[in-house]
N, C-alpha and C. Protein backbone atom coordinates (compact mmCIF):
# COMPACT_ATOMS: atom_id res chain seq x y z
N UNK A 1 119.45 95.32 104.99
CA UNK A 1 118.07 95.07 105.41
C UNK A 1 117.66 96.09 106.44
N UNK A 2 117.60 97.44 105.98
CA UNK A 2 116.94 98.17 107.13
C UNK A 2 117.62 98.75 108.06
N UNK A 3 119.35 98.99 107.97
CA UNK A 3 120.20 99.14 109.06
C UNK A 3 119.39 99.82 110.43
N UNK A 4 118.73 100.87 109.64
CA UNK A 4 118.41 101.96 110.66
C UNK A 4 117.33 101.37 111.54
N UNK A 5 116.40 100.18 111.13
CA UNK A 5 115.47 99.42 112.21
C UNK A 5 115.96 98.99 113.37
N UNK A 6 115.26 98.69 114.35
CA UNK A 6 115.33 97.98 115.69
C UNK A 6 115.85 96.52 115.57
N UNK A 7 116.46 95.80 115.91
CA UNK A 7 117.05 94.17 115.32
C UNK A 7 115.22 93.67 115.85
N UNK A 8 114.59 93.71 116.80
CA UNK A 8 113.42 92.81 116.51
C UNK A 8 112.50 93.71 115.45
N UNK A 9 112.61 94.50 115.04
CA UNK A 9 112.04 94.85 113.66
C UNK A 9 112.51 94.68 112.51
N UNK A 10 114.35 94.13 112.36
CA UNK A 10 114.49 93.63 111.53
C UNK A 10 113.73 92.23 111.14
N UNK A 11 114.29 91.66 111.76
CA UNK A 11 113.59 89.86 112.23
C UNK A 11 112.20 89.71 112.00
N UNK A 12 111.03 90.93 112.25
CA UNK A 12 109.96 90.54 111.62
C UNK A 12 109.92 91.26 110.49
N UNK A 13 110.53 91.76 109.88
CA UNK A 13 110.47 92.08 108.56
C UNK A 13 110.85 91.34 107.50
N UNK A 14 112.76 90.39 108.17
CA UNK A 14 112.22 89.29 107.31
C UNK A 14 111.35 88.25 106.81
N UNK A 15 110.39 88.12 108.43
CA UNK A 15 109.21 87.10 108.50
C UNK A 15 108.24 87.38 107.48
N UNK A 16 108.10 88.62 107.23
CA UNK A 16 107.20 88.89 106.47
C UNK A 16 107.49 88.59 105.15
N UNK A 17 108.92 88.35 104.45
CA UNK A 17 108.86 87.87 103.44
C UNK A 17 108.39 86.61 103.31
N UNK A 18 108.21 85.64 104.40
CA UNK A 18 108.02 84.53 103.95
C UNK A 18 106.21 84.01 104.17
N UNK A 19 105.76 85.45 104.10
CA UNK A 19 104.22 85.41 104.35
C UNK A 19 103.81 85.59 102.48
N UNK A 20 102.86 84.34 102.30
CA UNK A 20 102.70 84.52 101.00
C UNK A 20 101.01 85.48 101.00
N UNK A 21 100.58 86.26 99.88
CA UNK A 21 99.34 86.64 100.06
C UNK A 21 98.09 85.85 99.93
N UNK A 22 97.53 86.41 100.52
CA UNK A 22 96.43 84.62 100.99
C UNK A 22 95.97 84.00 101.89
N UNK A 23 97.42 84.21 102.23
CA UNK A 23 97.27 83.14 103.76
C UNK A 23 96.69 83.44 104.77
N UNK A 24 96.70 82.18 105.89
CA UNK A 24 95.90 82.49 107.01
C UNK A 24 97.01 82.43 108.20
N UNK A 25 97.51 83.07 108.68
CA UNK A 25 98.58 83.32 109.60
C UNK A 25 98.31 83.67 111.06
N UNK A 26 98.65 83.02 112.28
CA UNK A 26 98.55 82.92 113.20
C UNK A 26 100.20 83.73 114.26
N UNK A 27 100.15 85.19 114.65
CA UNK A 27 101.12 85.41 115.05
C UNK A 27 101.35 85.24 116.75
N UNK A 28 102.21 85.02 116.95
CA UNK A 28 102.63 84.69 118.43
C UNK A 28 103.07 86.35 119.18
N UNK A 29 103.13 86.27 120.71
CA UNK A 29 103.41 87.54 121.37
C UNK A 29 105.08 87.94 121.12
N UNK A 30 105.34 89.16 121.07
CA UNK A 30 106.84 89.27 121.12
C UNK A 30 107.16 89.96 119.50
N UNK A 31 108.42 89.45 119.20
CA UNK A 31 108.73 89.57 117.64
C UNK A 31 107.51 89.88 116.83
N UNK A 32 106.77 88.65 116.47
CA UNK A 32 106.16 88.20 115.98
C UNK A 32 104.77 89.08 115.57
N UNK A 33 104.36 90.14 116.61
CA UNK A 33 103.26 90.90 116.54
C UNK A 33 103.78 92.09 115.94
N UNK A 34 105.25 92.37 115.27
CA UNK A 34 105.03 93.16 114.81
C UNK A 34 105.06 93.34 113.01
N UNK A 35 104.60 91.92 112.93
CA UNK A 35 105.26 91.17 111.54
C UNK A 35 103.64 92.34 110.53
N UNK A 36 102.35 92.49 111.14
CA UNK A 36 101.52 93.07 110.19
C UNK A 36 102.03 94.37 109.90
N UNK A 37 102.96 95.08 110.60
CA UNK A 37 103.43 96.66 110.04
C UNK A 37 103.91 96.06 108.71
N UNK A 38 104.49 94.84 107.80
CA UNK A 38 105.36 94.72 106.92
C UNK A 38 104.93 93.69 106.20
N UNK A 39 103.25 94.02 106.22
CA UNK A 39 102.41 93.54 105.65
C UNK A 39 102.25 94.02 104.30
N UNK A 40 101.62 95.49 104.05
CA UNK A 40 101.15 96.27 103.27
C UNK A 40 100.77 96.60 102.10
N UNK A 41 101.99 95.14 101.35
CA UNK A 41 101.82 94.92 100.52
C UNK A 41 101.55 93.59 99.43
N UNK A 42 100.57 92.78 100.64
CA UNK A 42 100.00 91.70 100.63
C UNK A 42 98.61 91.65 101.57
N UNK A 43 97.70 92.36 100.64
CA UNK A 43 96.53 93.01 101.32
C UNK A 43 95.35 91.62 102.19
N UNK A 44 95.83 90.36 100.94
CA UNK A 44 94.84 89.33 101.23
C UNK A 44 95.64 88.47 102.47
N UNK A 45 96.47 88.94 102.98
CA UNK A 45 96.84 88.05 104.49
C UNK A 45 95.65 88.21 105.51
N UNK A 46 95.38 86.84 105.81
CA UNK A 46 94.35 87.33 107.20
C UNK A 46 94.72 86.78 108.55
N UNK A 47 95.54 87.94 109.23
CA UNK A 47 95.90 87.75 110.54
C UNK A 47 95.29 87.25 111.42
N UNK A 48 95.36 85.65 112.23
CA UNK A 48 94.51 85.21 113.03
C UNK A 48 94.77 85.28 114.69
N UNK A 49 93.87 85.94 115.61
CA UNK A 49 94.23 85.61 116.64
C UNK A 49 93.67 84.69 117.60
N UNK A 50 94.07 84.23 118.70
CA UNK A 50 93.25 82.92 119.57
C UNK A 50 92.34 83.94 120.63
N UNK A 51 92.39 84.93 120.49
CA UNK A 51 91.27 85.76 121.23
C UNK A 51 89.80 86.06 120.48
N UNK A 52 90.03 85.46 119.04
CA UNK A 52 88.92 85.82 117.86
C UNK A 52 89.04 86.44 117.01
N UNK A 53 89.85 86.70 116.55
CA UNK A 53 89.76 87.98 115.39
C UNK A 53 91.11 87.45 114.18
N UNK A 54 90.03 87.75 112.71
CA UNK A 54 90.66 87.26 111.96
C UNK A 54 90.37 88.33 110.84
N UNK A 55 91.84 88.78 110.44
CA UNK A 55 92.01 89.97 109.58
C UNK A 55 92.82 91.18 110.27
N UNK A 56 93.63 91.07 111.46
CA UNK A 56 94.61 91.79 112.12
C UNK A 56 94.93 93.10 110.99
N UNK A 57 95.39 93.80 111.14
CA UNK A 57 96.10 94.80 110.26
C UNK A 57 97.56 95.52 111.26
N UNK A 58 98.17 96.58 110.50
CA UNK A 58 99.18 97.33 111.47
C UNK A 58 98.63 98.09 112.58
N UNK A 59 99.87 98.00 113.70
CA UNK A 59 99.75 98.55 114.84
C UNK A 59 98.40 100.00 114.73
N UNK A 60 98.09 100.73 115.30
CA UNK A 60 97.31 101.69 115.42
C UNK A 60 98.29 102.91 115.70
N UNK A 61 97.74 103.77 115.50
CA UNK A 61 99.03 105.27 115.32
C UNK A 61 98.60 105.23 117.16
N UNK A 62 99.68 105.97 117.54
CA UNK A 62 99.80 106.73 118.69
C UNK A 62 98.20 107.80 119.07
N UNK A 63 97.71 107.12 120.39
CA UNK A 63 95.94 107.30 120.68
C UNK A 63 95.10 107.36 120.12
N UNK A 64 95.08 106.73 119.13
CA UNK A 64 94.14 105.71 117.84
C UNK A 64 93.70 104.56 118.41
N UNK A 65 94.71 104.30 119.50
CA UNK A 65 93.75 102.52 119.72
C UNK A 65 92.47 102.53 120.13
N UNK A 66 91.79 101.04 120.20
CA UNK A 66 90.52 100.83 120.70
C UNK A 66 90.60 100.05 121.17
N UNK A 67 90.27 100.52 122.76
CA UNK A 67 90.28 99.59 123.75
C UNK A 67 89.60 98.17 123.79
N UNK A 68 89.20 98.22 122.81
CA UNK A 68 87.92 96.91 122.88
C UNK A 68 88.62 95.76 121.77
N UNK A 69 89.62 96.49 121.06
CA UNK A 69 90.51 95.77 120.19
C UNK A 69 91.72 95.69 120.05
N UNK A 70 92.21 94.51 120.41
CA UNK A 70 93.12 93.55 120.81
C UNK A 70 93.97 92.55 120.33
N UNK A 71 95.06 92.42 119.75
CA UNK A 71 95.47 90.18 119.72
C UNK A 71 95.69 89.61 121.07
N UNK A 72 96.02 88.94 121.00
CA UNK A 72 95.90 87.15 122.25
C UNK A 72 96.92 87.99 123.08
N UNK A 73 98.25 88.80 122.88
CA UNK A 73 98.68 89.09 123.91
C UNK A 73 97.97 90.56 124.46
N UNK A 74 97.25 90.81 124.10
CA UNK A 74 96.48 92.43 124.88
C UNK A 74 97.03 93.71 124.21
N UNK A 75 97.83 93.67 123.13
CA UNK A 75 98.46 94.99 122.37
C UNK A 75 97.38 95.26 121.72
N UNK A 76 97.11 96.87 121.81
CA UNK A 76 95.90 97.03 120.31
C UNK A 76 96.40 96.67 119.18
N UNK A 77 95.10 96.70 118.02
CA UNK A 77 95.72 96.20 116.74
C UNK A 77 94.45 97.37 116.25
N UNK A 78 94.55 97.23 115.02
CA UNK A 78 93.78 97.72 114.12
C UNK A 78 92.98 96.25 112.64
N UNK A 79 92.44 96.95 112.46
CA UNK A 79 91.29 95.64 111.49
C UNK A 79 91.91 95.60 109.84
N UNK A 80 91.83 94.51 109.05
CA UNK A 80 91.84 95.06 107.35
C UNK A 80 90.83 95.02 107.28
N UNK A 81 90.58 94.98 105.47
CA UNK A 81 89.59 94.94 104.59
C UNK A 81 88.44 92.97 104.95
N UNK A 82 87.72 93.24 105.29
CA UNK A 82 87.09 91.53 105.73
C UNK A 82 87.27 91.06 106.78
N UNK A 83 87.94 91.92 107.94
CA UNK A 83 87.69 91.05 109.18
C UNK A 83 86.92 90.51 110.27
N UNK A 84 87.14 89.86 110.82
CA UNK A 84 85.33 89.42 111.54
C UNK A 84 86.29 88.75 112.95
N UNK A 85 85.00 88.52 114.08
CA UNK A 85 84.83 88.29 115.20
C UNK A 85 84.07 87.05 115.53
N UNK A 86 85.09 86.18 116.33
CA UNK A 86 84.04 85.21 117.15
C UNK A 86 85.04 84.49 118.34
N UNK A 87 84.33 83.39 118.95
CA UNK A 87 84.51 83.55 120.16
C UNK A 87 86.26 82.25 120.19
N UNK A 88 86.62 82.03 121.30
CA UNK A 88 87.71 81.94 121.40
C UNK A 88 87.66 80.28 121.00
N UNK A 89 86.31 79.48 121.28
CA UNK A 89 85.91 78.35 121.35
C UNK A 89 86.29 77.78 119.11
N UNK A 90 85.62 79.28 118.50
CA UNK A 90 85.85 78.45 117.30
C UNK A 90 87.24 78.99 117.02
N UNK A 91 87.77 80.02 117.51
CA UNK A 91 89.36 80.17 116.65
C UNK A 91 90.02 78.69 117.00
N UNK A 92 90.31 78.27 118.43
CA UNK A 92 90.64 77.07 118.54
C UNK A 92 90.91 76.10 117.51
N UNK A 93 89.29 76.20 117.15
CA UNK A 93 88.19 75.04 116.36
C UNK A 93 89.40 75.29 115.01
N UNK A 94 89.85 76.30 114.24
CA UNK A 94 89.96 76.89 113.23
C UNK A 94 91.63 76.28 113.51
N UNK A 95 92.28 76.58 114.53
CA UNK A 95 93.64 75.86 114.70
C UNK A 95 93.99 74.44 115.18
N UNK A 96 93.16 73.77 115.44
CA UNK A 96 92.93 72.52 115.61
C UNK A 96 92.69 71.74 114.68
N UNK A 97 91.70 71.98 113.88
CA UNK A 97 91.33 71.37 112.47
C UNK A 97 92.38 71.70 111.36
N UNK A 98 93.30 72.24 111.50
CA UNK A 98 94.30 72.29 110.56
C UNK A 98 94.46 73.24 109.47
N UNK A 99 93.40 74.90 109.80
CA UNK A 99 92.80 75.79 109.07
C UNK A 99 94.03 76.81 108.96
N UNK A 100 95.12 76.94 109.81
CA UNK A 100 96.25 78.20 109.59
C UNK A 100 97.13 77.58 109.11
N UNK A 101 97.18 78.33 107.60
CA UNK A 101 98.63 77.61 107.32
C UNK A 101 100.21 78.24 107.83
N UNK A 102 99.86 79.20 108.48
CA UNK A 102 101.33 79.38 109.29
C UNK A 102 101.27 80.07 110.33
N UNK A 103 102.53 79.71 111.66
CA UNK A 103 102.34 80.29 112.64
C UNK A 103 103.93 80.75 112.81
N UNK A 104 103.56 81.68 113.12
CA UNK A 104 105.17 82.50 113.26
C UNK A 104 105.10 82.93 115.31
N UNK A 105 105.89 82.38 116.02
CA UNK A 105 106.26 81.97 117.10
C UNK A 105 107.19 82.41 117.93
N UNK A 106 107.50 83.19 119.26
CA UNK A 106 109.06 83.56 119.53
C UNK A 106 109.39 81.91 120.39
N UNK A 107 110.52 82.14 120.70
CA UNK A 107 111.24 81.07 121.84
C UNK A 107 111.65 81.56 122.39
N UNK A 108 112.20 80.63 123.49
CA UNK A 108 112.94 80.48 124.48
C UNK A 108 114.44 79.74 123.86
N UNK A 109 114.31 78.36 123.40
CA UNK A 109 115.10 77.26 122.97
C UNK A 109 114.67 76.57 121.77
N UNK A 110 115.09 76.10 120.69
CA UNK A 110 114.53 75.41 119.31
C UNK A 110 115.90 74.32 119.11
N UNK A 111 115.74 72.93 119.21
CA UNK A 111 116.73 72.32 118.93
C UNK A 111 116.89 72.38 117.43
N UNK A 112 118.16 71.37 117.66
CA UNK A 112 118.57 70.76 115.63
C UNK A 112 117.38 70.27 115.04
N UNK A 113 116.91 69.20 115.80
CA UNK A 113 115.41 68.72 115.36
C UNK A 113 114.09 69.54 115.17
N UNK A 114 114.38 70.48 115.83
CA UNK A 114 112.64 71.22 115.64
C UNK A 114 111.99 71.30 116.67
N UNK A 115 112.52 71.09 117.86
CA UNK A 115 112.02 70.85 118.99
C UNK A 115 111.93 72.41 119.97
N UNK A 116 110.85 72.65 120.26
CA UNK A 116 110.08 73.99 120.17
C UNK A 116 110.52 74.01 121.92
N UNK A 117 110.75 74.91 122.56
CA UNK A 117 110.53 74.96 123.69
C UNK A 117 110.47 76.76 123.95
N UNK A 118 108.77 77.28 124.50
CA UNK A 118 108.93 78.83 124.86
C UNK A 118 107.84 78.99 125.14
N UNK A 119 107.64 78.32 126.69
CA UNK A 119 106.42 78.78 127.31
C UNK A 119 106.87 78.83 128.85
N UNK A 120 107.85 78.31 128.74
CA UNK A 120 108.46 78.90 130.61
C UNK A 120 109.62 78.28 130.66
N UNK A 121 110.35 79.02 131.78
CA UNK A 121 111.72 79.31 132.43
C UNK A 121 111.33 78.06 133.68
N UNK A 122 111.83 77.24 134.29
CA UNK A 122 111.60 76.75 135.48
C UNK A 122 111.96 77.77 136.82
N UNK A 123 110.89 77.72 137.49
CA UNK A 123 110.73 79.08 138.16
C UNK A 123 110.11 80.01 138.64
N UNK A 124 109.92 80.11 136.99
CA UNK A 124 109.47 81.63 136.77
C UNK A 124 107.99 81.32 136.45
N UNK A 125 106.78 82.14 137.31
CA UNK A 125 105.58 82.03 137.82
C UNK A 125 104.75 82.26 135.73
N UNK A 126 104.09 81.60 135.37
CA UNK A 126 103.25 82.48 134.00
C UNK A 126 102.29 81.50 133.58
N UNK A 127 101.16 82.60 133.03
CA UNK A 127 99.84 81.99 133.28
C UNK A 127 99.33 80.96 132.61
N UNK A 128 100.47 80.32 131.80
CA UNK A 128 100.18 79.45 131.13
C UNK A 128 100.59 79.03 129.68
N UNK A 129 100.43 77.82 129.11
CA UNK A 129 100.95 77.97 127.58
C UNK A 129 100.30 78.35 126.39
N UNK A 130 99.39 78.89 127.01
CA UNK A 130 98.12 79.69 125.57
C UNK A 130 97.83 78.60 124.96
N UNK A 131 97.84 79.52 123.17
CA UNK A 131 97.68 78.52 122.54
C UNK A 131 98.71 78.03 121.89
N UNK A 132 100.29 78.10 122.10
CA UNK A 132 101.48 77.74 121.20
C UNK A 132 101.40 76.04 120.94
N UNK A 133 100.85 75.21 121.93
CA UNK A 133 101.06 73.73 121.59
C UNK A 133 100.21 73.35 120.31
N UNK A 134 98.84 73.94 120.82
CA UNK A 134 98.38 73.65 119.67
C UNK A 134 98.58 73.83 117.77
N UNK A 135 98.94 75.53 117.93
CA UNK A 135 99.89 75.96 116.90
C UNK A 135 100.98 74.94 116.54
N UNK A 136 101.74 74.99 117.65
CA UNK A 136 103.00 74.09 116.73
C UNK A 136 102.59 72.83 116.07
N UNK A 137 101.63 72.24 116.75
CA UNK A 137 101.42 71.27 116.03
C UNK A 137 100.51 70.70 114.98
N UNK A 138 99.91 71.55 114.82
CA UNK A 138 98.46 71.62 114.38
C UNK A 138 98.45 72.54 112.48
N UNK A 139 99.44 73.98 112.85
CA UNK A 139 99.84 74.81 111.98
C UNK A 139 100.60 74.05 110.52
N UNK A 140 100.39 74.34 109.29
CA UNK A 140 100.94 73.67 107.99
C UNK A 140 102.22 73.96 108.11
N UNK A 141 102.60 75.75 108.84
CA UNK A 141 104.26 75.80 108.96
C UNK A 141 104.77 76.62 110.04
N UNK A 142 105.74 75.93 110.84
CA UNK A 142 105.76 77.09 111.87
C UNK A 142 107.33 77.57 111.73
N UNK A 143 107.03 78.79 111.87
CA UNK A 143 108.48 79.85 112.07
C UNK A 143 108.90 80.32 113.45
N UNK A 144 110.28 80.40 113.62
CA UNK A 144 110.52 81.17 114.96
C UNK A 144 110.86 82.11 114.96
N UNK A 145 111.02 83.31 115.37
CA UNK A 145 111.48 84.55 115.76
C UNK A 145 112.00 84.53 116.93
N UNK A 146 113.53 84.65 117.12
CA UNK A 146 113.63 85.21 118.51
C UNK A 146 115.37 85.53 118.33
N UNK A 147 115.99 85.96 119.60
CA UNK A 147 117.35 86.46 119.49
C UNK A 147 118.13 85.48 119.81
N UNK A 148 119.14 84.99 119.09
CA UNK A 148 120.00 84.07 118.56
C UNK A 148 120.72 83.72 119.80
N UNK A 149 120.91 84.72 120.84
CA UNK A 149 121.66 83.82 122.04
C UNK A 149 120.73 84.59 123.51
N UNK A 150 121.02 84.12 124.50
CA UNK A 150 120.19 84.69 125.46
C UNK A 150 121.46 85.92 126.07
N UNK A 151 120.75 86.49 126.82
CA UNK A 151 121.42 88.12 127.60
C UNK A 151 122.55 87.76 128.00
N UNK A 152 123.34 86.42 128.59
CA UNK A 152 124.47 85.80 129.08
C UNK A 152 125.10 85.63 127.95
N UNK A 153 124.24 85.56 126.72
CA UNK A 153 125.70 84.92 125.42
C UNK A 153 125.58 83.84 125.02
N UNK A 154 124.38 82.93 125.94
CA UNK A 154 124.22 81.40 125.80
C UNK A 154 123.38 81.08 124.64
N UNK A 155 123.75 80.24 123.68
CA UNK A 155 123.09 79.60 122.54
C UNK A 155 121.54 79.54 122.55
N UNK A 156 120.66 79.98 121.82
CA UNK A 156 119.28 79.28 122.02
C UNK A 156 118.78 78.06 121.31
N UNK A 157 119.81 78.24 119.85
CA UNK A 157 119.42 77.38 119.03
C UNK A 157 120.57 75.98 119.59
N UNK A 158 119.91 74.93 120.14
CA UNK A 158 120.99 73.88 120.75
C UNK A 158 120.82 72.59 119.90
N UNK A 159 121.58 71.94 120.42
CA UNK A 159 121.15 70.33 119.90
C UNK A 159 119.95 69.32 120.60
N UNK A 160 119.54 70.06 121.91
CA UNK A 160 118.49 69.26 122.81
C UNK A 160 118.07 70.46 123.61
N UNK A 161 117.26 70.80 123.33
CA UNK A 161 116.24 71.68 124.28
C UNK A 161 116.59 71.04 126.19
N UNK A 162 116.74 71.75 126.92
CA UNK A 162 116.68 72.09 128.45
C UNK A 162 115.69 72.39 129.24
N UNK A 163 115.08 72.71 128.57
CA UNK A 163 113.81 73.86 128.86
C UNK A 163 112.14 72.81 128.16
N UNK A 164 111.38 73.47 129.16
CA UNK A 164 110.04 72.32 129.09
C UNK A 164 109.85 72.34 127.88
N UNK A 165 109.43 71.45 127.18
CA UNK A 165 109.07 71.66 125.55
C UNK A 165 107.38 71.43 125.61
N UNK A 166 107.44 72.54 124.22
CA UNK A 166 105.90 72.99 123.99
C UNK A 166 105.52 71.86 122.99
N UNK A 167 106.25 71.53 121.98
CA UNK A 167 106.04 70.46 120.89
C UNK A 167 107.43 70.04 120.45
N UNK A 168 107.13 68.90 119.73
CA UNK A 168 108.37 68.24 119.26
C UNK A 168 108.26 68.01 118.13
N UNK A 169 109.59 68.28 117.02
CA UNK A 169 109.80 68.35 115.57
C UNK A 169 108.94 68.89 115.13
N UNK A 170 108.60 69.88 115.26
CA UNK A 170 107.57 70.89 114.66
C UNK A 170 107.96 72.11 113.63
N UNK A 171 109.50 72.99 114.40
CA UNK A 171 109.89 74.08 113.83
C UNK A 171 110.39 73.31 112.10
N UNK A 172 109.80 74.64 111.24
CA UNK A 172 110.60 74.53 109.72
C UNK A 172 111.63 75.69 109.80
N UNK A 173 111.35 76.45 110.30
CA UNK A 173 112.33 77.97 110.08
C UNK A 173 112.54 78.51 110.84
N UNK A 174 113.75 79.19 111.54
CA UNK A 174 114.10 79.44 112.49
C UNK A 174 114.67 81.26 111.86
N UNK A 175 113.86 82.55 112.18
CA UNK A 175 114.49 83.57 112.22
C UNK A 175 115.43 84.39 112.79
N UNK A 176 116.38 85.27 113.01
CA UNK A 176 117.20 85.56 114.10
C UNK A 176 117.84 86.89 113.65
N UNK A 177 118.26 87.69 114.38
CA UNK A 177 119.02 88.76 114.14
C UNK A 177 120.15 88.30 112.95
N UNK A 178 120.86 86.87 113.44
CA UNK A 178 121.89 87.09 112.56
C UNK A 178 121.71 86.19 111.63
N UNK A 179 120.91 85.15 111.67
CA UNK A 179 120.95 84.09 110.45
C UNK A 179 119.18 83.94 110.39
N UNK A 180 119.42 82.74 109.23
CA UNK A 180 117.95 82.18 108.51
C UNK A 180 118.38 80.76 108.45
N UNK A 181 117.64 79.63 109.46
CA UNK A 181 118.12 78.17 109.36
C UNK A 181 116.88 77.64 109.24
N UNK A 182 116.74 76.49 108.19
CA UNK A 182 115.98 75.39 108.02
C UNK A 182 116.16 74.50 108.71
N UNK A 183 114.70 74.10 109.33
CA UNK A 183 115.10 72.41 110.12
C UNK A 183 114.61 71.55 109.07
N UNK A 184 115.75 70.88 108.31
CA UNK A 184 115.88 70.24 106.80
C UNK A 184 115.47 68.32 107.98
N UNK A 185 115.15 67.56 106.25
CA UNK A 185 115.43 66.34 106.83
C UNK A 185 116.78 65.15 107.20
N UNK A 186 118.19 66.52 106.76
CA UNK A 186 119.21 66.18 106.62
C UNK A 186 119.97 66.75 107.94
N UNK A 187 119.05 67.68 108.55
CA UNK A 187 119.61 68.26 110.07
C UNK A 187 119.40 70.27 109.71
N UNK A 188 120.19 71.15 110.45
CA UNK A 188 120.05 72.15 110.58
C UNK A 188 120.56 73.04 109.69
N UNK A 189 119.85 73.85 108.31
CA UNK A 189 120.76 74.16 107.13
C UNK A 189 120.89 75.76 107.66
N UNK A 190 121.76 76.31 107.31
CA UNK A 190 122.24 77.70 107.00
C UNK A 190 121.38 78.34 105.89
N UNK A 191 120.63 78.73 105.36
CA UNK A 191 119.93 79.70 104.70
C UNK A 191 120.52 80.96 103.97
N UNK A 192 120.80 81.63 105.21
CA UNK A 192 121.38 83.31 104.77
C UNK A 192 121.59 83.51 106.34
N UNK A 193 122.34 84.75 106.07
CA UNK A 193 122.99 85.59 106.99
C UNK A 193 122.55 86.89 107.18
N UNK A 194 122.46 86.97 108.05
CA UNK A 194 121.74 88.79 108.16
C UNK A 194 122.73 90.01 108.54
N UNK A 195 122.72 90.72 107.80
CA UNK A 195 124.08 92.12 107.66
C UNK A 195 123.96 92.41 109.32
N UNK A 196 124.90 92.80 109.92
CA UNK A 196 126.51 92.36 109.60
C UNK A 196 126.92 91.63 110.12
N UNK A 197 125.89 90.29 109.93
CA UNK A 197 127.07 89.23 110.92
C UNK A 197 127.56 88.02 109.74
N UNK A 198 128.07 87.25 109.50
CA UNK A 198 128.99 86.62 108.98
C UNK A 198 128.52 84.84 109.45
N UNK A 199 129.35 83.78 108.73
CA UNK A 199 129.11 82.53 108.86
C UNK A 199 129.57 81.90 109.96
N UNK A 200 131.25 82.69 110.10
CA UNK A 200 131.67 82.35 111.45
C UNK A 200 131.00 83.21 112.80
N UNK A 201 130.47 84.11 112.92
CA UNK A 201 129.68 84.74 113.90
C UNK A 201 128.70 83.99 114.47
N UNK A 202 127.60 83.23 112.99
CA UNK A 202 126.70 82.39 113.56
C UNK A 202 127.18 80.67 114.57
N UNK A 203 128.74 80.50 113.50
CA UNK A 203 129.29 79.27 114.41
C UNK A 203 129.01 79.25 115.40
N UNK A 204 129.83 80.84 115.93
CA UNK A 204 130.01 80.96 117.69
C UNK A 204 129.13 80.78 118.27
N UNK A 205 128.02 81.08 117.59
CA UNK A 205 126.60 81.91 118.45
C UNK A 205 125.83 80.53 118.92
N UNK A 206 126.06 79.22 118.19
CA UNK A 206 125.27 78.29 117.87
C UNK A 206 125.51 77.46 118.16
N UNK A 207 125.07 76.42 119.33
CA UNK A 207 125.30 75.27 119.75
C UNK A 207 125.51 73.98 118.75
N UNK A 208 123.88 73.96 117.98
CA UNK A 208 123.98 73.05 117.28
C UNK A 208 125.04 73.05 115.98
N UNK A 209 125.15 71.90 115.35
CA UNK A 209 125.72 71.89 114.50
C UNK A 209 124.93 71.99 112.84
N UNK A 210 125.67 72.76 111.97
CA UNK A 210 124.76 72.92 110.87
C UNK A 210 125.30 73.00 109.32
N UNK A 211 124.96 72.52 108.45
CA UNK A 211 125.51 73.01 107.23
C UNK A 211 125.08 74.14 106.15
N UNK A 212 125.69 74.02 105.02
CA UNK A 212 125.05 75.18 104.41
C UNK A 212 124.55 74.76 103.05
């Protein structure tokens, strides 16, 4: 899968397989914004952001951006074919009413259950939880993106979240450098494995418990 990519450019590249064409997709800051480069060939995706703008496209080349255009975390973006503008009051409106069918998300922590936690560290000062609560709960499917253990080595994916939670039983899919896990109604499934890590690699890596 891409040896020669960045591991968070692997991770949204697999995300992007699981973007069907069509859809209305809501991406989160981090991983997650770089999922429209691996778009390209699913022209009818319309990238939604909570700043207004619906029809995102890939990053902008190097001093191409436009300052006046933006997603929810402040990176430029560039536009597709049909995109349009409005104010932050109806994107809301548009994720509230149950209008995105998927939101692809980073973390902090994601239990066995689905239990979302990645809007703060206790501590650590930040301006707030955007719009992820509403997403998680609101969205037809939400995905995670993020790196499988933290900078110490410590598990992210656990059996009980630690960390403030944004929503509960929400996550379906959990992405990662080294694996692909379903939060099934039978508990936490194994999916696939991502080159070159292995079944026992993910054991180590992984608090919770899971089958395949």
């Amino acid at each position: 899968m891409g040896l020669g990519m960045s591991l968070r450019e692997r991770i949204a590249k697999r995300a992007a397989e699981e973007i069907q064409d069509g859809m209305v997709v809501n991406l989160g800051i981090g991983i997650p914004s770089l999922i429209p480069n691996f778009l390209l060939n699913k022209p009818r995706v319309m990238i939604q952001a909570e700043n207004g703008v619906l029809g995102i496209g890939p990053s902008p080349a190097l001093e191409k951006e436009n300052e006046h255009l933006c997603n929810a975390a402040g990176y430029p973006v560039t536009l597709g074919k049909g995109a349009s503008y409005f104010d932050s009051a109806l994107s809301f409106g548009m994720i509230r009413k149950g209008l995105i069918d998927m939101t692809i998300l980073g973390s902090l922590q994601v239990s066995s259950g689905g239990d979302l936690a990645n809007w703060i560290v206790p501590g650590r000062r930040v301006p707030g939880m955007g719009g992820a609560m509403e997403l998680a709960q609101k969205a037809k499917r939400v995905i995670v993106l993020m790196n499988h253990t933290n900078k110490d080595g410590t598990p992210k994916i656990v059996n009980e979240c630690t960390l403030p939670l944004t929503a509960r039983n929400c996550v379906n899919l959990i992405i990662t450098e080294m694996a692909v896990m379903e939060i099934t109604e039978n508990g936490l499934c194994l999916k696939e494995t991502l080159e070159p890590f292995t079944v026992e690699d993910v054991i180590k890596k992984t608090e919770a418990s899971f089958f395949q």
